[in-house]
Protein backbone atom coordinates (compact mmCIF):
# COMPACT_ATOMS: atom_id res chain seq x y z
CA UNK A 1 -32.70 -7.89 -1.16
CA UNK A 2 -29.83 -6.46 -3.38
CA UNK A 3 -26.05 -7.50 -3.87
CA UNK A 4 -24.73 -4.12 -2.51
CA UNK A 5 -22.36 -2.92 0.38
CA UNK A 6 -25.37 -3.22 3.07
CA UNK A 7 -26.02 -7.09 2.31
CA UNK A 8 -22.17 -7.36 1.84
CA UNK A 9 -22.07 -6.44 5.28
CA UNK A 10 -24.77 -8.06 6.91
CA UNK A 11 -23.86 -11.73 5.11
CA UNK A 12 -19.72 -11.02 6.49
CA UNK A 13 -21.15 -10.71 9.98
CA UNK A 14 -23.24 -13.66 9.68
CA UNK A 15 -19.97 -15.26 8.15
CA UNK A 16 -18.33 -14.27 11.34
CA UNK A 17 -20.68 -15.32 14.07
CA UNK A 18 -20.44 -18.98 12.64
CA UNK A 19 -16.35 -18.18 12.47
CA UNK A 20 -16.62 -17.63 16.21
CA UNK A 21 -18.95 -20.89 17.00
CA UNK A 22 -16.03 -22.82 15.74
CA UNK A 23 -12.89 -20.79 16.79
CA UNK A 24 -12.67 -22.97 20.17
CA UNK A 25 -12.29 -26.15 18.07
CA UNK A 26 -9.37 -24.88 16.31
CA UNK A 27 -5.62 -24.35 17.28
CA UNK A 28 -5.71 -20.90 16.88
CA UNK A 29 -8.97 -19.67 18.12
CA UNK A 30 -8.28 -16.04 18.38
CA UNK A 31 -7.06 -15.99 14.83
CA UNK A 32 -9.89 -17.54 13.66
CA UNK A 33 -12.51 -15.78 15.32
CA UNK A 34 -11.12 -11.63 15.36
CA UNK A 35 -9.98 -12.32 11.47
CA UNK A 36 -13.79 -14.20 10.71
CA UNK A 37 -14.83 -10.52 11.99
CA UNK A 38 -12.26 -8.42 9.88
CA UNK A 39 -14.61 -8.10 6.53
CA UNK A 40 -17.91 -6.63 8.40
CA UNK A 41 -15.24 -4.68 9.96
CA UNK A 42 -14.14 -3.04 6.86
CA UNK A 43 -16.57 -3.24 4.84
CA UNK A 44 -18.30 -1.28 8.18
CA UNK A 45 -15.59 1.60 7.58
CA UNK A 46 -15.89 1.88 3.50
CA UNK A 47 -19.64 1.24 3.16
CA UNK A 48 -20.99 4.57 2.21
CA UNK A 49 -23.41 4.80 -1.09
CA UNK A 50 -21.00 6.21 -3.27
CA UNK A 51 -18.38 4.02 -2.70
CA UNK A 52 -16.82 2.17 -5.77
CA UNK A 53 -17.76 -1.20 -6.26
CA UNK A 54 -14.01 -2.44 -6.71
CA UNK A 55 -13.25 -1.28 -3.58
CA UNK A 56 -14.89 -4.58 -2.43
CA UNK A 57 -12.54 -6.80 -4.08
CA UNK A 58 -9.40 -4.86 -2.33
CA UNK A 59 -10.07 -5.77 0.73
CA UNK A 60 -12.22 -9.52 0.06
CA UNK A 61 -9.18 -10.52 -1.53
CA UNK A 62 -6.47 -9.64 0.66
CA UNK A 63 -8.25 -10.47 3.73
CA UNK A 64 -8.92 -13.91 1.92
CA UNK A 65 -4.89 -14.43 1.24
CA UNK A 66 -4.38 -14.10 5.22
CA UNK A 67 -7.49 -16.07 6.40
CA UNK A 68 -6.56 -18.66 4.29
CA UNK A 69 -3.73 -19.26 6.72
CA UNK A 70 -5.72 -20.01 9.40
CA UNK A 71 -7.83 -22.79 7.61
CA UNK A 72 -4.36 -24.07 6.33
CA UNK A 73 -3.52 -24.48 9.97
CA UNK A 74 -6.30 -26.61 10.85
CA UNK A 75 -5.86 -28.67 7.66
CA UNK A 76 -2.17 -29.50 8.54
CA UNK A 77 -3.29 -29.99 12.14
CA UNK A 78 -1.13 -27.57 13.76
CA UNK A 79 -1.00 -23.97 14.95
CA UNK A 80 -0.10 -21.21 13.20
CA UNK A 81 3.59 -20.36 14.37
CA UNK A 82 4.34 -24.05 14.77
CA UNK A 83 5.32 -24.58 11.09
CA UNK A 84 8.21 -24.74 9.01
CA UNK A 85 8.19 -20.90 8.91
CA UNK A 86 8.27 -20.19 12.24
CA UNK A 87 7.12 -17.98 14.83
CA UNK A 88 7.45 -14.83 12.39
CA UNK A 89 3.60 -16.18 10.82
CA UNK A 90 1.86 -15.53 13.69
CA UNK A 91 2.73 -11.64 13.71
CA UNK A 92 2.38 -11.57 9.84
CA UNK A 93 -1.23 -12.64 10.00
CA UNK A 94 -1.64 -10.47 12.76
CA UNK A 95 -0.18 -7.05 10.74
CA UNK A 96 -1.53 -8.12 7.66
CA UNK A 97 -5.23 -7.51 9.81
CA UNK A 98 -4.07 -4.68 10.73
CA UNK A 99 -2.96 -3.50 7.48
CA UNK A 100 -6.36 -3.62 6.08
CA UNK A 101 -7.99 -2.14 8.86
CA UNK A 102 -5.55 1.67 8.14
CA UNK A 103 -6.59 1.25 4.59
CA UNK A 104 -10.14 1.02 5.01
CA UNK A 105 -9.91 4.03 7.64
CA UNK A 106 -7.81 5.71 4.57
CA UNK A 107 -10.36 5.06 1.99
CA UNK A 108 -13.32 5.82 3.75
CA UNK A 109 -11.44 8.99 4.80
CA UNK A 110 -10.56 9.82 0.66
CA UNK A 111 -13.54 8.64 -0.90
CA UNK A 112 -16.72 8.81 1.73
CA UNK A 113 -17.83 12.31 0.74
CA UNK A 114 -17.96 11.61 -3.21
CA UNK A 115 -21.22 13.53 -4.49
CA UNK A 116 -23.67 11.10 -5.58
CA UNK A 117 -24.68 11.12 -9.49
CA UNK A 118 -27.65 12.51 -10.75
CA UNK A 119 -29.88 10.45 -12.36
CA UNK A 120 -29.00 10.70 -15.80
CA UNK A 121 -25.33 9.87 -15.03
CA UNK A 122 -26.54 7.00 -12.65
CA UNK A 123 -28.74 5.65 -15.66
CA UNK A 124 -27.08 5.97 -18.26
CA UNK A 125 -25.87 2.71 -19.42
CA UNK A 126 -29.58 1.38 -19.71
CA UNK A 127 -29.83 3.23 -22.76
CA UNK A 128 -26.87 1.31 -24.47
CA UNK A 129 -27.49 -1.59 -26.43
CA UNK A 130 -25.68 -4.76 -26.00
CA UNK A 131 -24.87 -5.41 -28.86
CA UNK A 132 -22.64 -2.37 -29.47
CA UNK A 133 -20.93 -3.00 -26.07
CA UNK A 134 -19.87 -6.32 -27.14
CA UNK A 135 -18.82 -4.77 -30.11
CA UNK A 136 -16.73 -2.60 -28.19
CA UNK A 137 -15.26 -5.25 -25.94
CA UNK A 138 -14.32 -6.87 -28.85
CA UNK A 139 -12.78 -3.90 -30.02
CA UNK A 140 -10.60 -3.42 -27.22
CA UNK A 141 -9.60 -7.03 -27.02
CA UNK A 142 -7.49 -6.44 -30.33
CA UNK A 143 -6.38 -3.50 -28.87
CA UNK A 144 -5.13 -5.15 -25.71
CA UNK A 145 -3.30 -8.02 -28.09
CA UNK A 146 -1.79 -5.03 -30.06
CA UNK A 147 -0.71 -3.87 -26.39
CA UNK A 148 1.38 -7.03 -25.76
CA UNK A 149 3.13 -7.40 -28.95
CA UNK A 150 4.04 -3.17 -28.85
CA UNK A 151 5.35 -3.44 -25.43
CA UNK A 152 7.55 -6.20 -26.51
CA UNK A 153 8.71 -4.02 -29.77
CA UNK A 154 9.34 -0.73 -27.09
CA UNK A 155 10.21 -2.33 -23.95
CA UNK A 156 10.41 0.81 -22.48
CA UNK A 157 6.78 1.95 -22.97
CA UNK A 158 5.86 -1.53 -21.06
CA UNK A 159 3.66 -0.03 -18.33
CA UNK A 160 2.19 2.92 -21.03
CA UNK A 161 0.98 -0.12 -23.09
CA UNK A 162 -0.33 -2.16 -20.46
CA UNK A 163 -2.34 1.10 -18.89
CA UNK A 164 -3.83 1.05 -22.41
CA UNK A 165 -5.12 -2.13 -22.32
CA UNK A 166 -7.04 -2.36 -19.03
CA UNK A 167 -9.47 -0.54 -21.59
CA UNK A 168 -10.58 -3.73 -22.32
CA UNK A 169 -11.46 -4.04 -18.43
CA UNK A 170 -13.80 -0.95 -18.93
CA UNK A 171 -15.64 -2.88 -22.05
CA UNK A 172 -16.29 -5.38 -20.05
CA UNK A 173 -17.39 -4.08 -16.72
CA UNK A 174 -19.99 -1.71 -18.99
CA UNK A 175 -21.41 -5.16 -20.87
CA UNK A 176 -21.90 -7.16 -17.40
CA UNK A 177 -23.33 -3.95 -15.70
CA UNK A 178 -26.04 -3.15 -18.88
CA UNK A 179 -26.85 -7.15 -19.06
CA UNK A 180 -27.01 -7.72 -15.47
CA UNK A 181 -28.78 -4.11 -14.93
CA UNK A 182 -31.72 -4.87 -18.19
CA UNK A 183 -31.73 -8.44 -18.45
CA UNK A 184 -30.70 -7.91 -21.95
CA UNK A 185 -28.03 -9.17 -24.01
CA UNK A 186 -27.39 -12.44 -22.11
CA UNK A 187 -25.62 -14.11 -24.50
CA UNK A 188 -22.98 -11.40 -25.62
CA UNK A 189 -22.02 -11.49 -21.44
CA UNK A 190 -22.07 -15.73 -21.83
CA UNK A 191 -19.67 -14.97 -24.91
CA UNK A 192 -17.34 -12.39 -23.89
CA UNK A 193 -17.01 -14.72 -20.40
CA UNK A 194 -16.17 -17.85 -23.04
CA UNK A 195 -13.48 -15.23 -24.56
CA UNK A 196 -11.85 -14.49 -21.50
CA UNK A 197 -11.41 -17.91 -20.43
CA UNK A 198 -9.93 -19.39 -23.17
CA UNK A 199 -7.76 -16.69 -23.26
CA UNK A 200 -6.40 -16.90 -19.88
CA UNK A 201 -5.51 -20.29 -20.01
CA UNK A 202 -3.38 -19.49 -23.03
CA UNK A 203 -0.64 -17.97 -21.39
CA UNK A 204 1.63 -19.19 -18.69
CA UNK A 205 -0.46 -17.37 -15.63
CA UNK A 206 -3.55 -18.31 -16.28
CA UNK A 207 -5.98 -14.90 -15.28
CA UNK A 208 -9.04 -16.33 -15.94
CA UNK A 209 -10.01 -15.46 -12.44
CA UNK A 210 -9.90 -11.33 -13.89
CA UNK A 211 -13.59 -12.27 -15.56
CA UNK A 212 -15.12 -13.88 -12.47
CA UNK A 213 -13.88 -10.60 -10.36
CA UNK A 214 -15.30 -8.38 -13.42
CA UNK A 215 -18.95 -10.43 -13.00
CA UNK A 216 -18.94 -9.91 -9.28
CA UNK A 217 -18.62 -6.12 -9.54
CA UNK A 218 -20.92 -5.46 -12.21
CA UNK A 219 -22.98 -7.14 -10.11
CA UNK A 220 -22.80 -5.26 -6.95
CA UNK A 221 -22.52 -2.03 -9.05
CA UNK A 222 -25.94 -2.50 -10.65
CA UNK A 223 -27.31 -3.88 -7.19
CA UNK A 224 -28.40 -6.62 -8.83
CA UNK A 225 -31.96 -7.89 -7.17
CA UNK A 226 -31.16 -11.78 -5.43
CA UNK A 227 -34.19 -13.70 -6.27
CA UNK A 228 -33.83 -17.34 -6.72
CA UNK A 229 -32.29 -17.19 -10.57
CA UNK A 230 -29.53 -14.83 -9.46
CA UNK A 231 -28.70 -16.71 -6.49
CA UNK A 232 -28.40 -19.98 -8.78
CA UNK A 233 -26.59 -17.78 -11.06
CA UNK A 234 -24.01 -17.24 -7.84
CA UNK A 235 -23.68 -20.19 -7.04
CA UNK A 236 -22.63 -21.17 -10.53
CA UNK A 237 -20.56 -18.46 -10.78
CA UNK A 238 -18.62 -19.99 -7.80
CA UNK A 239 -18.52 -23.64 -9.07
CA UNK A 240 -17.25 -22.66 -12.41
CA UNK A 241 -14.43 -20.82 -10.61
CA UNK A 242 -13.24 -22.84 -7.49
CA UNK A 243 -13.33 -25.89 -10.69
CA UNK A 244 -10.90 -23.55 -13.04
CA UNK A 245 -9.08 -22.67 -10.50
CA UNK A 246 -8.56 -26.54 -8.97
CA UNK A 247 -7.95 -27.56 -12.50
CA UNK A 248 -5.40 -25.18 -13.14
CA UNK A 249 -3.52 -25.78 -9.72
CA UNK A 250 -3.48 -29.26 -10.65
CA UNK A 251 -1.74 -28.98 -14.64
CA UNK A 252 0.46 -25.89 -14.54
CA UNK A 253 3.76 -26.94 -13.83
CA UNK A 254 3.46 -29.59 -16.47
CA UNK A 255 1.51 -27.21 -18.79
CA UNK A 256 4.45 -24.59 -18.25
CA UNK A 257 7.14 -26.89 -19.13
CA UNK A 258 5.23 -28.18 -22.40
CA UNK A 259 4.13 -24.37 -23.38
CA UNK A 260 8.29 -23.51 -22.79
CA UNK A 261 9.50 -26.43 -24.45
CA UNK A 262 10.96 -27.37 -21.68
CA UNK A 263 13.37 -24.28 -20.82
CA UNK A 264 14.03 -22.32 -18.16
CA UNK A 265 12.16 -19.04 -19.28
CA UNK A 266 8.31 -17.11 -19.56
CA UNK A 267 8.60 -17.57 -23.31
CA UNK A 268 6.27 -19.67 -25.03
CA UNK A 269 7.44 -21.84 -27.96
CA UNK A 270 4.50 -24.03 -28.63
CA UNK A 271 1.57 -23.00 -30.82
CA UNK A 272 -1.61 -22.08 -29.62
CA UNK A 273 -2.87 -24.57 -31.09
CA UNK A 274 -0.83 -27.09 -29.68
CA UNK A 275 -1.30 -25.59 -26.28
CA UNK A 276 -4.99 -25.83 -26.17
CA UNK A 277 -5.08 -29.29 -27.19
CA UNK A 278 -2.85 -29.88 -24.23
CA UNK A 279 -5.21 -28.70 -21.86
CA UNK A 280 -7.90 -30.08 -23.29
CA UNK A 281 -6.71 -33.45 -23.57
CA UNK A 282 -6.32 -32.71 -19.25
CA UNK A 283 -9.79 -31.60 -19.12
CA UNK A 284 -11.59 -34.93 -20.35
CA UNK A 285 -9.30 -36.91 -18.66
CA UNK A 286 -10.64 -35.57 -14.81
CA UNK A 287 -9.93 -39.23 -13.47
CA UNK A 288 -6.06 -38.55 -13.93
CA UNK A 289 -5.92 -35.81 -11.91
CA UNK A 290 -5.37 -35.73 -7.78
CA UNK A 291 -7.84 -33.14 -6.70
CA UNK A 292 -7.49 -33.20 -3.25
CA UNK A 293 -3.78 -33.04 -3.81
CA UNK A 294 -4.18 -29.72 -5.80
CA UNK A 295 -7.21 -28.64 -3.31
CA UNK A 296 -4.27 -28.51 -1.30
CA UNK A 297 -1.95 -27.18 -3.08
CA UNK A 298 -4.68 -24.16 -3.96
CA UNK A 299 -4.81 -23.28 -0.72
CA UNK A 300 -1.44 -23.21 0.52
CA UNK A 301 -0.32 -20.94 -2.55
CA UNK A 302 -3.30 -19.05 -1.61
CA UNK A 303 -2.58 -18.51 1.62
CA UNK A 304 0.26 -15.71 2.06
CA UNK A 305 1.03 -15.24 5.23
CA UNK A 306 3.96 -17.86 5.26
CA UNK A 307 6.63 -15.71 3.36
CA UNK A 308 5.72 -12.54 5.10
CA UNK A 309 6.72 -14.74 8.54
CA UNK A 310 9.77 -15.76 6.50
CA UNK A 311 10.49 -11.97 6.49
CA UNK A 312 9.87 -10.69 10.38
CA UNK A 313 12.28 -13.70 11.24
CA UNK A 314 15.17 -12.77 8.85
CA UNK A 315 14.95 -9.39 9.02
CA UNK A 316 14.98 -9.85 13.32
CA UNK A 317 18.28 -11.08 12.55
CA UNK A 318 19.42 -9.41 9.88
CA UNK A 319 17.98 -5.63 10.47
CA UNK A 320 21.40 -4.30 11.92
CA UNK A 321 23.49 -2.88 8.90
CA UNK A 322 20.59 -3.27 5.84
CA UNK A 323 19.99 0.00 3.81
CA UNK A 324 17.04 2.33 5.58
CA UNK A 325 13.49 2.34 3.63
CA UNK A 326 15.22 0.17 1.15
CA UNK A 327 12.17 -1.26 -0.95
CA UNK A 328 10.62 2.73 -0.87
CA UNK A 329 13.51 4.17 -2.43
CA UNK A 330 13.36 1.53 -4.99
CA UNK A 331 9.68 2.43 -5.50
CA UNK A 332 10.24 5.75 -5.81
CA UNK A 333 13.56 4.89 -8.44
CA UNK A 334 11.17 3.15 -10.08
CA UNK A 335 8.57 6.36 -10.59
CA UNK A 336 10.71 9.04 -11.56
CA UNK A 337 13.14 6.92 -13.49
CA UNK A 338 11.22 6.19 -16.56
CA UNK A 339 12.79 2.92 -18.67
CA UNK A 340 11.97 5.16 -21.62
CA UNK A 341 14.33 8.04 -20.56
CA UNK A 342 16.42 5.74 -18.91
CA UNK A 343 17.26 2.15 -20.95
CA UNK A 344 19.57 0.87 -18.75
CA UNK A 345 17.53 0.72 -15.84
CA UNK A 346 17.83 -2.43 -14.16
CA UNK A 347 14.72 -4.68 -14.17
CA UNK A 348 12.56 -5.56 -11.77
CA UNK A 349 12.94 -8.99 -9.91
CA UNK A 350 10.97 -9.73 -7.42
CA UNK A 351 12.38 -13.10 -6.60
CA UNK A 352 15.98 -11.35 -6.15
CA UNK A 353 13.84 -9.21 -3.45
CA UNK A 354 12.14 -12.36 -1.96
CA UNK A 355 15.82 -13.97 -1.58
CA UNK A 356 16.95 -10.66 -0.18
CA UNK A 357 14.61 -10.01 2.49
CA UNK A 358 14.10 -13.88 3.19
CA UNK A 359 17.75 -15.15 3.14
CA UNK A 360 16.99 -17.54 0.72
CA UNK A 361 19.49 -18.81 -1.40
CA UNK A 362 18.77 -17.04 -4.55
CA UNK A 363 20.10 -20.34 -6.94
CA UNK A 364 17.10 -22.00 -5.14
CA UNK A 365 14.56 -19.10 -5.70
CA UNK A 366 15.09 -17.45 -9.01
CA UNK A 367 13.89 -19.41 -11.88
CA UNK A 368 13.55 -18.74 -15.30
CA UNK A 369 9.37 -19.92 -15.17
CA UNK A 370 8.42 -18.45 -11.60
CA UNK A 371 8.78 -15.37 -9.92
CA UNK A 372 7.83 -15.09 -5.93
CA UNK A 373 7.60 -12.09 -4.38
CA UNK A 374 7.47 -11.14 -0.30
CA UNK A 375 4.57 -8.58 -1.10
CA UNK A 376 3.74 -4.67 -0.65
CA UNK A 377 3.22 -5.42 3.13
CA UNK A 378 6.33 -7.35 3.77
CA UNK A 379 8.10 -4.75 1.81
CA UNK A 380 6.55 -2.29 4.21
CA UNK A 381 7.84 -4.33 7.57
CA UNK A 382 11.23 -4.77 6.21
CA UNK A 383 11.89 -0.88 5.70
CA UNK A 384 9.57 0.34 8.71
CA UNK A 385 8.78 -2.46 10.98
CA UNK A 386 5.66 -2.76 12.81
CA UNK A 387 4.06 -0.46 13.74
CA UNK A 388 5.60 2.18 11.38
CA UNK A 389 4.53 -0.22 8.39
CA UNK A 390 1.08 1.08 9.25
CA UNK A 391 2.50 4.45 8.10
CA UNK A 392 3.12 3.15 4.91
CA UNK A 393 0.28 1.42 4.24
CA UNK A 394 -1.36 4.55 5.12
CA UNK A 395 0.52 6.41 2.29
CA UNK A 396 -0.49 3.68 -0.14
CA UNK A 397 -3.72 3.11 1.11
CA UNK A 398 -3.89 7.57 0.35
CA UNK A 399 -1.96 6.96 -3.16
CA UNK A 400 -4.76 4.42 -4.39
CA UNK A 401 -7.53 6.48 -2.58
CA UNK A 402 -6.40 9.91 -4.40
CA UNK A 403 -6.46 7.99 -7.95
CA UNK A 404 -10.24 6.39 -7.45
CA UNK A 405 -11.39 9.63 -6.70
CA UNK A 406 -10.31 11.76 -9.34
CA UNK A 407 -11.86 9.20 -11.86
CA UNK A 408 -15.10 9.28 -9.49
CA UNK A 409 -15.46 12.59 -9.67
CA UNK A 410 -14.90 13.51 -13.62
CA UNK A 411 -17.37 14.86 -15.86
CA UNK A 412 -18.47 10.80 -17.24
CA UNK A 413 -21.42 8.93 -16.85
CA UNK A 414 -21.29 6.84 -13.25
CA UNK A 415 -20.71 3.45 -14.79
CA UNK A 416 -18.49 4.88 -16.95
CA UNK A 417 -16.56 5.77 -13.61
CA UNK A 418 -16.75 2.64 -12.11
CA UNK A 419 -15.63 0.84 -14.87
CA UNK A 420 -12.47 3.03 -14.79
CA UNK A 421 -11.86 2.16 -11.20
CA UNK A 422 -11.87 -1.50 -11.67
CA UNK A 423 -9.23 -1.50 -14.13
CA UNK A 424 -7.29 0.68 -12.24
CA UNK A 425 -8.21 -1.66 -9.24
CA UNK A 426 -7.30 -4.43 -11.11
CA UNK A 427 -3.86 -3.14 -12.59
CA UNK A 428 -3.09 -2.08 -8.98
CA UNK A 429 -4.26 -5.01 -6.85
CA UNK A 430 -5.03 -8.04 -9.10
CA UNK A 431 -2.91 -10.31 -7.43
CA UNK A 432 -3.54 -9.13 -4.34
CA UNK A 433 -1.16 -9.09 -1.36
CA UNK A 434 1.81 -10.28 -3.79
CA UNK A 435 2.14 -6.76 -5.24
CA UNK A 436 5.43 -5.04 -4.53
CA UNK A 437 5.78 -1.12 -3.85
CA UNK A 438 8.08 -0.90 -6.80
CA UNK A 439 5.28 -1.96 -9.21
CA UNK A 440 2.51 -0.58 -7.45
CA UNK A 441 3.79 2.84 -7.57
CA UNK A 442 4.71 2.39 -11.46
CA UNK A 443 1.22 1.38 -12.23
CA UNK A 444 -0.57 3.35 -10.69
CA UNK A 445 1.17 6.73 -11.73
CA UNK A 446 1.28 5.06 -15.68
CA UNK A 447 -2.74 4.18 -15.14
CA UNK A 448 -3.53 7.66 -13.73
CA UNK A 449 -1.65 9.87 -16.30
CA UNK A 450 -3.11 7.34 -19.07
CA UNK A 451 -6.36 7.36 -18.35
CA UNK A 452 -6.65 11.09 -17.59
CA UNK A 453 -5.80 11.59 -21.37
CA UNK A 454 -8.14 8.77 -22.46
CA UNK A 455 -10.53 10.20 -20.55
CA UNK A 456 -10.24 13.38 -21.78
CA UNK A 457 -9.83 12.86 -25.42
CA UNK A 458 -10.96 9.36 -26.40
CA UNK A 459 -13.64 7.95 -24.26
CA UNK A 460 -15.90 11.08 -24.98
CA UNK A 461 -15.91 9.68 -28.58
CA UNK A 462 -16.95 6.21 -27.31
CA UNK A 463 -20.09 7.68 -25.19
CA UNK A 464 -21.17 9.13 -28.39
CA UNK A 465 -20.94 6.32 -30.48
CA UNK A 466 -22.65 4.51 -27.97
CA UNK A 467 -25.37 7.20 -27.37
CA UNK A 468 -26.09 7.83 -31.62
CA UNK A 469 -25.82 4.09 -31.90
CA UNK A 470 -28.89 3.63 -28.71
CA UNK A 471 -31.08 6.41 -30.94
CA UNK A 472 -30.45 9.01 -27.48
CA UNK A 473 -28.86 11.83 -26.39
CA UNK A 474 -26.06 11.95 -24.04
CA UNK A 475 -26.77 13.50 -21.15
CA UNK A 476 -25.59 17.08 -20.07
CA UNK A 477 -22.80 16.65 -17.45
CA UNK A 478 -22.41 18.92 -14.22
């Protein structure tokens, strides 16, 4: 057997026959069993053989943030409308389902008939060393730190500099697929996973979880043969991340309010330095720290169902009067109202939004060290309502679509391609469900026009780097 789309499919339907064995135990049986059966369902509609790998994690991860809800509800011991958010969860969970469903239909629609590669293009990245990849990785590491401290310098080329720096994504995604795909080079992939770690608990979100989601793909892209070291290696994979992740859930409001120095803002006063000592000093001390409190706590801040609910209730009462398509025109504001062109463009916030849609006192919600936002789907209900937010998932579900396959179908070699897709997957839909239109549509018009000049101008000079540096010729392109 291989990790591709086919065993994807066939473990998900497994997954939800022993969903449905247990759904009459459970408070909300119908929940649990039809959304057990929601991933062989799309990954049903998407699995063709020249689908991109990241297209996986779209729809694993935001069928996870709704699911999540339902095992939250047997946790707490009641149903799934019964809680402090009210009846409005139920449909939520319910259109969220439904949500994914129209984008799979969308995708498979946009991106099923992509012409397979030849065999040069497929094979490609065999030829590479590892050596020079991690070389490269390493390369666009500084590149992405150069990113962060130039989009503070030029505010308004924010998104432009970010775009830029999901090259690093690319480095990656290449090293894991040539080590995974070889079996050489081992310990450049253990390092650059080490890098990425330690990096992403330097900042104030954490995104340690990008490397894990970079590992998984590479892994399904290079159909990676499970045999009993792989599986172990799965398995380990998962360990290391549900630990992080606990870990995390369990220091980072008091790591926050050490790294701020205490104030009510994202900016970091204390050295790095300073900062890793901090968690590290939480990291031999395990004993100190409840872990089924932040088990918990994990899985109710993964779960995000409850502020969509929040939304279908206010906005049943509040509808009457409110500005039509609201959050599309912002979108759309956003797009065609570059900051550069424009400085005194107001800002982004989603919390404003979340208090907005939610009724929420906005004292209560906006914070100098947090930012909550309702979502790309509850943004959708709130202009369209349901079932005309299916519409406009539809349109983003054919906005993402029409990106992946212009990168799928250039003139580069295939892993080259995929790689390109996951950081645009990634930049688009890293945090899943939490995404709002406004910065969805930004990012993925900056990422597009970006990488369609990288990839016409730039990357070519990579491949041949990589190609003299292997001893072989690059391959002729069709």
């Amino acid at each position: 057997m291989v990790l591709d789309y086919g065993f994807l499919r066939r473990a998900s339907f497994i997954m939800g026959l022993l969903l449905l064995l247990i759904s009459p135990f459970s408070l909300d049986p119908l929940a649990l069993a039809i959304g057990g059966f929601v991933p062989w369902l799309t990954l049903s509609i998407v699995a063709k053989p020249t689908m991109p790998a990241a297209v996986v994690y779209i729809f694993l991860w935001q069928w996870s943030q709704a699911y999540a809800r339902v095992l939250q509800s047997m946790v707490d011991g009641e149903a799934l409308g019964a809680g402090a958010f009210g009846s409005g969860v139920v449909s939520a969970y319910w259109y969220m389902l439904a949500s994914l469903v129209v984008l799979a239909c969308v995708f498979r629609a946009m991106l099923g008939g992509i012409p397979a590669p030849t065999p040069e293009d497929e094979n490609a990245h065999r030829e590479w060393r590892p050596l020079d990849l991690f070389m490269l990785y390493c390369a666009t590491l500084v590149l992405a730190v150069a990113c962060t401290y130039a989009s503070r310098a030029i505010p308004g080329l924010t998104q432009q500099f970010e775009a830029v720096s999901r090259l690093k994504i690319v480095a990656e995604f290449l090293l894991f697929v040539t080590v995974l795909s070889t079996g050489r080079g081992g310990k450049f992939m253990l390092a650059a996973v080490l890098v990425e770690i330690l990096i992403g608990f330097s900042g104030l979100l954490s995104d340690f979880r990008g490397v894990f989601v970079y590992l998984l793909i590479a892994a399904i892209a290079s159909r990676l043969a499970l045999r009993i070291g792989s599986i172990l290696g799965g398995i380990l994979w998962l360990t290391v991340l549900m630990t992080l992740a606990l870990f995390w859930t369990a220091v980072k409001m008091d790591y926050r309010d050490f790294a701020t120095g205490g104030e009510e803002s994202q900016h970091i006063s204390v050295p790095l330095s300073d900062r890793l000592a901090y968690l590290g000093s939480a990291a031999i001390s395990p004993g100190n720290i409840d872990w089924a409190d932040a088990s918990y706590a994990l899985l109710s801040r993964f779960a995000y169902v409850d502020i969509f609910g929040s939304v279908i209730d206010y906005q049943h009462m509040a509808r009457e009067g409110a500005p039509p398509a609201r959050q599309w025109q912002a979108a759309f504001d956003h797009v065609f109202r570059p900051r550069i062109f424009f400085p005194d463009k107001a800002s982004l916030s989603d919390s404003e939004v979340f208090a907005r849609l939610t009724g929420a006192d906005p004292l209560e919600v906006i914070r100098g060290t947090t930012s909550i936002s309702v979502g790309y789907m509850a943004e959708n209900y709130a202009d369209l309502g349901f079932p005309g937010m299916l519409l406009g998932m539809a349109g983003v579900g054919l906005m993402i679509a029409a990106v992946i396959r212009h990168f799928m179908k250039s003139r580069l070699p295939w892993m080259v391609r995929q790689g390109i897709v996951l950081a645009f997957v990634y930049n688009v839909a890293g945090s899943g469900v939490e995404m709002s239109l406004p910065k969805m549509f930004g990012a993925t018009i900056m990422f597009f026009l970006v990488y369609w000049a990288l990839a016409k101008y730039a990357l070519p000079i990579g491949l041949r780097w990589l190609y003299a540096r292997s001893g072989g010729a690059q391959p002729q392109q069709t």
